[in-house]
Protein backbone atom coordinates (compact mmCIF):
# COMPACT_ATOMS: atom_id res chain seq x y z
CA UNK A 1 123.19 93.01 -10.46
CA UNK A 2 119.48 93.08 -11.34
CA UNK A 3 117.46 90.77 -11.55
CA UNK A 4 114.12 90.71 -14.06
CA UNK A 5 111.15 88.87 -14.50
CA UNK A 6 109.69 89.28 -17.47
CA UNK A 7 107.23 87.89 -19.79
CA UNK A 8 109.57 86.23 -22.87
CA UNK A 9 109.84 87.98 -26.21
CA UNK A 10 111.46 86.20 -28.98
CA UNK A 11 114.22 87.18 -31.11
CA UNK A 12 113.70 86.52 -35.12
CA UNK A 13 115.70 85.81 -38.19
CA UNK A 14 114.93 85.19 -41.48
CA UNK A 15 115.58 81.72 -42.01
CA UNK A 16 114.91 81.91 -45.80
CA UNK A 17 113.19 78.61 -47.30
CA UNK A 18 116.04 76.45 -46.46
CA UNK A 19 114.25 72.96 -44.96
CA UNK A 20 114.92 72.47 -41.57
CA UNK A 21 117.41 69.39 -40.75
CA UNK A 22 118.25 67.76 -37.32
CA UNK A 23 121.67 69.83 -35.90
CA UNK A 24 122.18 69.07 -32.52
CA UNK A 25 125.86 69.99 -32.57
CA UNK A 26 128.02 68.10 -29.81
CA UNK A 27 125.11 66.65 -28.39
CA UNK A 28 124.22 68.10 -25.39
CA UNK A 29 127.37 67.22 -23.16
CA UNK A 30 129.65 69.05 -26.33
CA UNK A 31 128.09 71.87 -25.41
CA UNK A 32 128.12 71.89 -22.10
CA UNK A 33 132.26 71.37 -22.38
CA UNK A 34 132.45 74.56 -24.60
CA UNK A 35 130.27 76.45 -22.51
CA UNK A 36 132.52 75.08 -19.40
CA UNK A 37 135.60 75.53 -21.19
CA UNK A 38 134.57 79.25 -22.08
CA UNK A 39 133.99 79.69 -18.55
CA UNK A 40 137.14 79.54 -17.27
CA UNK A 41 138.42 82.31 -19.62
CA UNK A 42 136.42 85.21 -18.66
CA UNK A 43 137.05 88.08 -17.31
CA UNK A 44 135.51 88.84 -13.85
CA UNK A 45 133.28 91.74 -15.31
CA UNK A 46 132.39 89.11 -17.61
CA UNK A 47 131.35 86.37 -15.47
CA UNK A 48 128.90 88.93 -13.48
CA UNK A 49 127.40 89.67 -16.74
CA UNK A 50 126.55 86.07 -17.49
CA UNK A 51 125.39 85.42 -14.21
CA UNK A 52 123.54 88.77 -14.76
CA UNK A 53 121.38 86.77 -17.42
CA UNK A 54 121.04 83.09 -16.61
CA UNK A 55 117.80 83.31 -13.99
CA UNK A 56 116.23 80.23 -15.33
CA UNK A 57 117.05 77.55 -12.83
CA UNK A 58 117.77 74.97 -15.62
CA UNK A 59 120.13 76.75 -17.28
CA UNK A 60 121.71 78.51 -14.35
CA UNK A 61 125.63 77.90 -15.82
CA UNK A 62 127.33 78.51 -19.22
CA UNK A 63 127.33 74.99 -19.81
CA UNK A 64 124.01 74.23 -19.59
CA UNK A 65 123.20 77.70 -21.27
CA UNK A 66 125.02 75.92 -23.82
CA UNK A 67 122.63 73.42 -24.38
CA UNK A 68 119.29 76.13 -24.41
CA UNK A 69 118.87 76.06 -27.91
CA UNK A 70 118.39 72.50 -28.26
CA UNK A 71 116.63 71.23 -24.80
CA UNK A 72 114.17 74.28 -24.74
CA UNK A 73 114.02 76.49 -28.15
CA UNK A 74 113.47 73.06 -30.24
CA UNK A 75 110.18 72.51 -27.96
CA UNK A 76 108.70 74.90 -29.78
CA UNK A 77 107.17 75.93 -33.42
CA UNK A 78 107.89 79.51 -32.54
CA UNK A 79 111.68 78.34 -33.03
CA UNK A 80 111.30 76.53 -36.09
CA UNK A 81 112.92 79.29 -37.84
CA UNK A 82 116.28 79.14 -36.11
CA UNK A 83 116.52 75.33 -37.31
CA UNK A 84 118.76 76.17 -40.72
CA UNK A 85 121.09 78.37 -38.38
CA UNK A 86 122.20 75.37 -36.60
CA UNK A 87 124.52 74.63 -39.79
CA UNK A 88 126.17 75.74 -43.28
CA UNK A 89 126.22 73.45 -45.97
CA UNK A 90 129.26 74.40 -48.16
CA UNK A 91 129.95 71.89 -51.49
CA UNK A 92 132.99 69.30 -50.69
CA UNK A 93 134.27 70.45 -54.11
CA UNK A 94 134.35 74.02 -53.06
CA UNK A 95 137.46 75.73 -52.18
CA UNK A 96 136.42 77.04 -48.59
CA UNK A 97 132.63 79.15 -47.08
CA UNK A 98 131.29 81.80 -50.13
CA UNK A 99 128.67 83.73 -48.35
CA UNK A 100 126.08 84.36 -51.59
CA UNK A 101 126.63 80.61 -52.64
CA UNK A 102 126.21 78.86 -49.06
CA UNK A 103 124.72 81.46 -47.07
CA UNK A 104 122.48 83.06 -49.53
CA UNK A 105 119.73 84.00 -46.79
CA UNK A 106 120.97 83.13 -43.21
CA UNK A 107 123.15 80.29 -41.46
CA UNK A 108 125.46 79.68 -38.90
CA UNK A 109 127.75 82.46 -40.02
CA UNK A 110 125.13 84.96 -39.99
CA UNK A 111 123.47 83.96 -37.21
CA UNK A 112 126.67 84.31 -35.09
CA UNK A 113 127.31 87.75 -36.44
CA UNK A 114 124.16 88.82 -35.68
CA UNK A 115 123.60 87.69 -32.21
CA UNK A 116 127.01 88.73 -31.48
CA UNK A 117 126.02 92.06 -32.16
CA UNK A 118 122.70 91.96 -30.09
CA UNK A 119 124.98 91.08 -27.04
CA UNK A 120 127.82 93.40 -28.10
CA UNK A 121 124.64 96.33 -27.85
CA UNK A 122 123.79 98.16 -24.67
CA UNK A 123 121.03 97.10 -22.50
CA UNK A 124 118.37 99.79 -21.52
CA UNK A 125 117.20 98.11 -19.12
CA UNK A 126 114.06 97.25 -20.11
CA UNK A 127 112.36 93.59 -19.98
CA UNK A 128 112.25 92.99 -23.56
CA UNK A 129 116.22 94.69 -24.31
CA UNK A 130 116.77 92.16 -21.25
CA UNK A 131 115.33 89.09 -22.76
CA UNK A 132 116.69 90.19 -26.30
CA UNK A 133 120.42 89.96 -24.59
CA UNK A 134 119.56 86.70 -22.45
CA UNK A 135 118.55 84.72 -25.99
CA UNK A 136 121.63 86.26 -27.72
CA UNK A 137 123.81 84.81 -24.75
CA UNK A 138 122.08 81.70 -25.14
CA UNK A 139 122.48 81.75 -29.18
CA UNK A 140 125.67 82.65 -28.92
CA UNK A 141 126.92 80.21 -26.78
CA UNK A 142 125.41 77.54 -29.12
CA UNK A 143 126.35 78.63 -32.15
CA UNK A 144 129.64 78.94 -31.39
CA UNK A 145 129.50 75.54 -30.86
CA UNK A 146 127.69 74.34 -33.70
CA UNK A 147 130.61 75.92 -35.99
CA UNK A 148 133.59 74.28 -35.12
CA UNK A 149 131.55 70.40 -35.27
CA UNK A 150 132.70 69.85 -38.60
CA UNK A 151 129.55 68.40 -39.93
CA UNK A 152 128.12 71.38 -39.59
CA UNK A 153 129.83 73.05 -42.16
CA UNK A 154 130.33 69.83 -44.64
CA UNK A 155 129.55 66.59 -45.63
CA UNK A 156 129.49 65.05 -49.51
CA UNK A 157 125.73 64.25 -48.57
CA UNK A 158 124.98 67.95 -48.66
CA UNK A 159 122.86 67.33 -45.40
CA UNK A 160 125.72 67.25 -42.70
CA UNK A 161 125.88 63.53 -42.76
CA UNK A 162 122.27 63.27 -41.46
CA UNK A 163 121.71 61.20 -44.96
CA UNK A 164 124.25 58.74 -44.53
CA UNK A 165 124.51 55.75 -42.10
CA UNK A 166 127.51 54.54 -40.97
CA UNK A 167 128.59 50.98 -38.35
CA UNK A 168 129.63 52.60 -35.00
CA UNK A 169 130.80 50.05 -33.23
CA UNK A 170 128.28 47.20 -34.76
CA UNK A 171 125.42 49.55 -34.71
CA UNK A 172 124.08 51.55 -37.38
CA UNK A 173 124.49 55.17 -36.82
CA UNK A 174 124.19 58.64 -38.49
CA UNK A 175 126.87 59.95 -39.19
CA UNK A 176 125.73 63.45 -38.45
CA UNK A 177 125.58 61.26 -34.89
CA UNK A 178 129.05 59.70 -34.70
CA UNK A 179 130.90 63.39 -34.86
CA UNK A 180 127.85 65.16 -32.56
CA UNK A 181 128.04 61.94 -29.91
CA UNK A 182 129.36 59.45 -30.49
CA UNK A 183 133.44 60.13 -30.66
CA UNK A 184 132.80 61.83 -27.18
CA UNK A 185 131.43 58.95 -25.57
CA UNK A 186 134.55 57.11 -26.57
CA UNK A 187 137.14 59.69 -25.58
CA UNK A 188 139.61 58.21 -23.00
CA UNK A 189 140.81 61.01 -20.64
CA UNK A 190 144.37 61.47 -21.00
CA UNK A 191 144.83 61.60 -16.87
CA UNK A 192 143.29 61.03 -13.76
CA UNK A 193 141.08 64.45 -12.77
CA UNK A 194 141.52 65.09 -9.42
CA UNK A 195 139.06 64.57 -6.38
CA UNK A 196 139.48 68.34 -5.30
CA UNK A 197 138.68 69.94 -8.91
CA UNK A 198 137.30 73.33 -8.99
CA UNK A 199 133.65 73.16 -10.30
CA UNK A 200 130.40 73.22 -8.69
CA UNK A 201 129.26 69.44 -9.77
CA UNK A 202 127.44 67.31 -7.33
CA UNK A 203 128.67 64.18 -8.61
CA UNK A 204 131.31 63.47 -11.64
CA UNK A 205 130.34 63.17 -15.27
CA UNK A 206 131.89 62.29 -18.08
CA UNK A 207 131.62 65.80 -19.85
CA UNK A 208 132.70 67.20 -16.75
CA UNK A 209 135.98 65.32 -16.85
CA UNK A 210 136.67 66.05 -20.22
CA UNK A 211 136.08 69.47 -20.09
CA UNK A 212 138.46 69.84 -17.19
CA UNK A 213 140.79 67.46 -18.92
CA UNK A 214 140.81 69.90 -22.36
CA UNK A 215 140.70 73.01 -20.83
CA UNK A 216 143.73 72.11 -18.17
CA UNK A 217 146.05 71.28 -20.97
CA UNK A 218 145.17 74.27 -22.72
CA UNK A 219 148.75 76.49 -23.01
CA UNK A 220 148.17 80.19 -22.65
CA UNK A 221 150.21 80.41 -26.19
CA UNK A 222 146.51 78.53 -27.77
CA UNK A 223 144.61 80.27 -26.04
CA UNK A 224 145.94 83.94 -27.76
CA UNK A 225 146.49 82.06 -30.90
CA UNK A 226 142.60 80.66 -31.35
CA UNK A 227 140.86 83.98 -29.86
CA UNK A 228 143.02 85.85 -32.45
CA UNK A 229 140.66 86.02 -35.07
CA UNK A 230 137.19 86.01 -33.63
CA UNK A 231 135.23 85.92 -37.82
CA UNK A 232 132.70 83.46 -38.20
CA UNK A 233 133.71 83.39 -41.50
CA UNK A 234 136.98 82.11 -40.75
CA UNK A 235 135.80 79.72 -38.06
CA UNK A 236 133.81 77.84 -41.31
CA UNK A 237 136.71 77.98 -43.58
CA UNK A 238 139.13 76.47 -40.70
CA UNK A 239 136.20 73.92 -40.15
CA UNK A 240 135.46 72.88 -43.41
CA UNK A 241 138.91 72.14 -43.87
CA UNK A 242 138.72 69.92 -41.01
CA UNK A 243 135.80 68.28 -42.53
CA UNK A 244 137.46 67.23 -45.36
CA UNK A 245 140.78 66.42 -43.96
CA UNK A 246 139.32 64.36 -41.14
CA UNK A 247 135.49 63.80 -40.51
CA UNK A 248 133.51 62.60 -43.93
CA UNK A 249 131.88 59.16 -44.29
CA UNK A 250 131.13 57.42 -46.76
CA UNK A 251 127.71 55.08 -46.30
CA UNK A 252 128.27 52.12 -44.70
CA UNK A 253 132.26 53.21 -43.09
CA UNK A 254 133.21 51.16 -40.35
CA UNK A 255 133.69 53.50 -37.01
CA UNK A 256 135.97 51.27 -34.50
CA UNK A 257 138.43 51.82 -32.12
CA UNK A 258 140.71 52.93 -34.42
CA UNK A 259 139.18 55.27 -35.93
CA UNK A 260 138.22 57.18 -32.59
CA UNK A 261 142.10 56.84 -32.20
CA UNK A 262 142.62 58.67 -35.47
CA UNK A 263 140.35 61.28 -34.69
CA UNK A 264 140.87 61.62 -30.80
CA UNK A 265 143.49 65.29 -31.26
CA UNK A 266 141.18 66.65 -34.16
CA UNK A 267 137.98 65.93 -31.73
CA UNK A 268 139.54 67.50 -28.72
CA UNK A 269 141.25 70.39 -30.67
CA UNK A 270 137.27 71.62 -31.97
CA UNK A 271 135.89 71.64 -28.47
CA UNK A 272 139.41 73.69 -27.44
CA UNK A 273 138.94 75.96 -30.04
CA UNK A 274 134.83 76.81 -29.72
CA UNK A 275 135.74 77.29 -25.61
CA UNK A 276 138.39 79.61 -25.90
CA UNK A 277 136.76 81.62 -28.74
CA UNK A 278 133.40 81.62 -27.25
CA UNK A 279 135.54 82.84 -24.17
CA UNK A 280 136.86 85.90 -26.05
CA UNK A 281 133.65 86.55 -27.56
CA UNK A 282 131.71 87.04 -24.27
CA UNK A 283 134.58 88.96 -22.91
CA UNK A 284 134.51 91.29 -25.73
CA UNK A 285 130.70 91.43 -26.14
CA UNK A 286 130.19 91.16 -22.29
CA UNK A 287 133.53 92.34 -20.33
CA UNK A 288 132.99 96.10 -20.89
């Protein structure tokens, strides 16, 4: 496969005049379980495509890829506009995700059908189609993401809970926070991972053990189920429904050990889902 250095050219979207808010979806170890989880659904054709595009040493694996847009493209004002694609807003009393009402310039939904389609285009082989396809891999991995945390598609305070401040256990907390971080530092795995795993880690970490935990118990009857319908527009409405059912706080909320408890399936089933789609996304954008 080749291999290009190139001087980077940035991809653009119009952001609109939406202002920016802090959308750090999953945190960075969320990501790196989707990305990890996506991994071990590709096709072989696929996988040598990826590999094809991560050069840069510090994002050499999907997971980490994962985490690009957040540990590298927020560096940097040239970025800025990508900031309000991070997230949809859509109105707790609405019914479900109305493009010209929540998405009236660009947002999560848009942004994934877009970059989708940069990655689903054919390379000719030139340094900037090259670095065009690298950022939509990166994008793409993100966003994927980014639309199944269910604060990113609704929260009463219209800003994805980023407004409201909750008690996590005794300390005072976003709650934008609680659903990006927070519930994953609590999760419990639900068995021992084994000493002979098959990943390429140095040393165990957390995200690493709960990404093999959720993708092992993964049965191949969820897998075709979730990569059925591969619409971003759907992913939002499924989300937001999970946002209401399960993840909005009010100011002030107590978040305890019960309430991880409560919230332990619908936190693991997200992550699940984003994998396996972003899995069946790559393969169709990628596997050809």
């Amino acid at each position: 496969m080749r291999r290009i250095c190139i001087v980077a050219t940035t991809l653009t979207m119009a952001a609109g005049m939406a202002a920016p808010r802090q959308a750090m979806a999953w945190g960075n170890d969320g990501h790196r379980i989707v990305g990890d989880i996506a991994w071990h659904f590709l096709k072989p054709k696929t996988k040598a495509a990826v590999r094809d595009y991560l050069t840069d040493p510090n994002y050499a694996n999907l997971a980490d890829a994962a985490t690009w847009p957040d540990t590298y493209a927020r560096r940097f004002k040239k970025y800025d506009n990508m900031k309000p694609l991070h997230f949809v807003d859509v109105s707790p009393q609405a019914t479900g995700y109305m493009a010209s009402r929540d998405c009236p310039r660009a947002c999560v939904v848009t942004a994934l059908d877009k970059y989708i389609g940069v990655l689903s285009s054919a390379d000719d082989d030139s340094a900037a189609s090259w670095r065009n396809h690298q950022q939509a891999l990166y994008w793409v991995s993100h966003f994927v993401g980014d639309i199944h945390q269910p604060l990113h598609v609704a929260h009463p305070d219209m800003h994805g809970g980023n407004s409201t401040q909750v008690l996590f256990f005794g300390q005072s907390e976003k709650a934008h926070w609680v659903w990006d971080t927070g519930l994953i530092t609590k999760l419990e795995l639900p068995f021992r991972v084994p000493a002979d795993r098959d990943d390429d880690a140095e040393e165990e970490t957390l995200w690493q053990d709960l990404s093999y935990s959720l993708w092992s118990e993964l049965t191949p009857e969820q897998v075709k189920a979730w990569q059925s319908n591969l619409s971003p527009k759907d992913w939002a409405n499924e989300t937001f429904a999970v946002a209401k059912q399960q993840a909005f706080l009010k100011a002030n909320d107590t978040v305890d050990a019960g309430y991880v408890t409560s919230r332990t399936a619908t936190l693991r089933q997200q992550l699940q889902r984003a994998g396996v789609r972003l899995a069946a996304v790559l393969n169709q954008s990628l596997g050809t």
